[in-house]
Protein backbone atom coordinates (compact mmCIF):
# COMPACT_ATOMS: atom_id res chain seq x y z
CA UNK A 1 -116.62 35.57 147.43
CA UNK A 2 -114.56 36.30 144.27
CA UNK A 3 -112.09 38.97 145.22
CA UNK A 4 -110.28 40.99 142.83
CA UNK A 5 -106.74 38.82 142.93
CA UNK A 6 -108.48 35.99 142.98
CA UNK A 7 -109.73 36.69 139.95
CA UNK A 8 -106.78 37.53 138.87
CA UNK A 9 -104.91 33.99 139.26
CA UNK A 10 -108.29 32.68 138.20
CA UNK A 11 -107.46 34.80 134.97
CA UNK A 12 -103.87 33.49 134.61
CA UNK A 13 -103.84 30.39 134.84
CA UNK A 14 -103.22 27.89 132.23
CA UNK A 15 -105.82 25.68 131.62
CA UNK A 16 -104.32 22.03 130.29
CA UNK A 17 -105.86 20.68 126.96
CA UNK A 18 -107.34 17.41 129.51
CA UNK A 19 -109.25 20.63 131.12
CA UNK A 20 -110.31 21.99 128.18
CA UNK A 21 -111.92 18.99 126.55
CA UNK A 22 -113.36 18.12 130.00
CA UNK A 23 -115.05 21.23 129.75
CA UNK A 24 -116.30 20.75 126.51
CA UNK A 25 -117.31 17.88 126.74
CA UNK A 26 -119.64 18.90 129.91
CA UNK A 27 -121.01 21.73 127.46
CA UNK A 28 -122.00 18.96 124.92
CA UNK A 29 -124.21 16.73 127.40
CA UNK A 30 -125.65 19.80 129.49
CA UNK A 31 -126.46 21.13 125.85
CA UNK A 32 -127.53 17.61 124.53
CA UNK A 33 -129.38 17.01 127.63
CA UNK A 34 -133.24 16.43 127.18
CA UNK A 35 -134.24 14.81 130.41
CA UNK A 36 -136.46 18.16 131.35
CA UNK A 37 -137.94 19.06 128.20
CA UNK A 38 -140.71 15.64 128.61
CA UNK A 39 -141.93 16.91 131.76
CA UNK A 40 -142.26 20.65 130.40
CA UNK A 41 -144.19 19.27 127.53
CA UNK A 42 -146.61 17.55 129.43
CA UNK A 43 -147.28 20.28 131.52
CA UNK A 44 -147.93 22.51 128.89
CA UNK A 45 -150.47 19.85 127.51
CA UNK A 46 -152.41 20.06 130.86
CA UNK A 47 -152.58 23.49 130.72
CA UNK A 48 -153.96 23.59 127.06
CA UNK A 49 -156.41 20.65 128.42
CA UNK A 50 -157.35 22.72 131.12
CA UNK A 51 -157.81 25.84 129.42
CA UNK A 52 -160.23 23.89 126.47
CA UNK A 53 -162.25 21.90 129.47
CA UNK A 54 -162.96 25.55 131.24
CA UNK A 55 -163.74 26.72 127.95
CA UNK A 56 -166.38 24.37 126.98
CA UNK A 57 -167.55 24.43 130.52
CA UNK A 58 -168.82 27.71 130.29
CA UNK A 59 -170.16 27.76 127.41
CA UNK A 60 -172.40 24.78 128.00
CA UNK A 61 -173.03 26.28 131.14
CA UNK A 62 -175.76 28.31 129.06
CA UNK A 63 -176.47 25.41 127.50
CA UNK A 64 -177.48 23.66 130.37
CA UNK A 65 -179.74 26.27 131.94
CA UNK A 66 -181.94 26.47 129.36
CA UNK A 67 -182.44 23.04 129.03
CA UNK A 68 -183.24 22.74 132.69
CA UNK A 69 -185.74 25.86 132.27
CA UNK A 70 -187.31 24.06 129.48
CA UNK A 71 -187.54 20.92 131.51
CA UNK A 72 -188.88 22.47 134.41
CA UNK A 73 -191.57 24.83 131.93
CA UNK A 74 -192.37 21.55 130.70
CA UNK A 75 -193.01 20.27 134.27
CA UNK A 76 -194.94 22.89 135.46
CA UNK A 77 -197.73 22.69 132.26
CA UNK A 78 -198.01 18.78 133.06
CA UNK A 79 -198.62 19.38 136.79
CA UNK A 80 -201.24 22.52 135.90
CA UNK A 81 -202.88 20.34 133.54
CA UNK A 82 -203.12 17.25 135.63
CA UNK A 83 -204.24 19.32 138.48
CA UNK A 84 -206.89 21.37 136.49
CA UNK A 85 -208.14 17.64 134.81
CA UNK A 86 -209.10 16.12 137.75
């Protein structure tokens, strides 16, 4: 815990120009640093691939159904009429 004189000799002290450009340089490569950013990317493809698969899926999902109705309409009328013919 930071108490209130050490913050004080924290605040005083001289900081050598070796420190300073130690610092700096430290800011530069945490700054320049883009060892994160692939891995955010592709997880923010999968989620746009995700969200367009769920999307389609749903609306095909209609889609579907009434193809499978048809089919089985279709089904039914053959098996009436083959039943009826013989």
């Amino acid at each position: 815990m930071i108490t209130a004189g050490r913050l004080k000799s924290f605040q005083s002290k001289k900081l050598a120009p070796e420190e300073i450009f130690e610092m700096v340089n430290v800011m530069k490569r945490l700054w320049q640093d883009e060892q994160g950013q692939d891995l955010i990317e592709y997880t923010l493809l999968m989620a746009f691939v995700a969200l367009a698969s769920a999307g389609l899926f749903i609306s095909s999902g209609q889609s579907i159904s009434s193809i499978w109705s048809s089919s089985n309409a279709e089904l039914s009328n053959a098996a009436s009429t083959a039943g009826s013919g013989s």
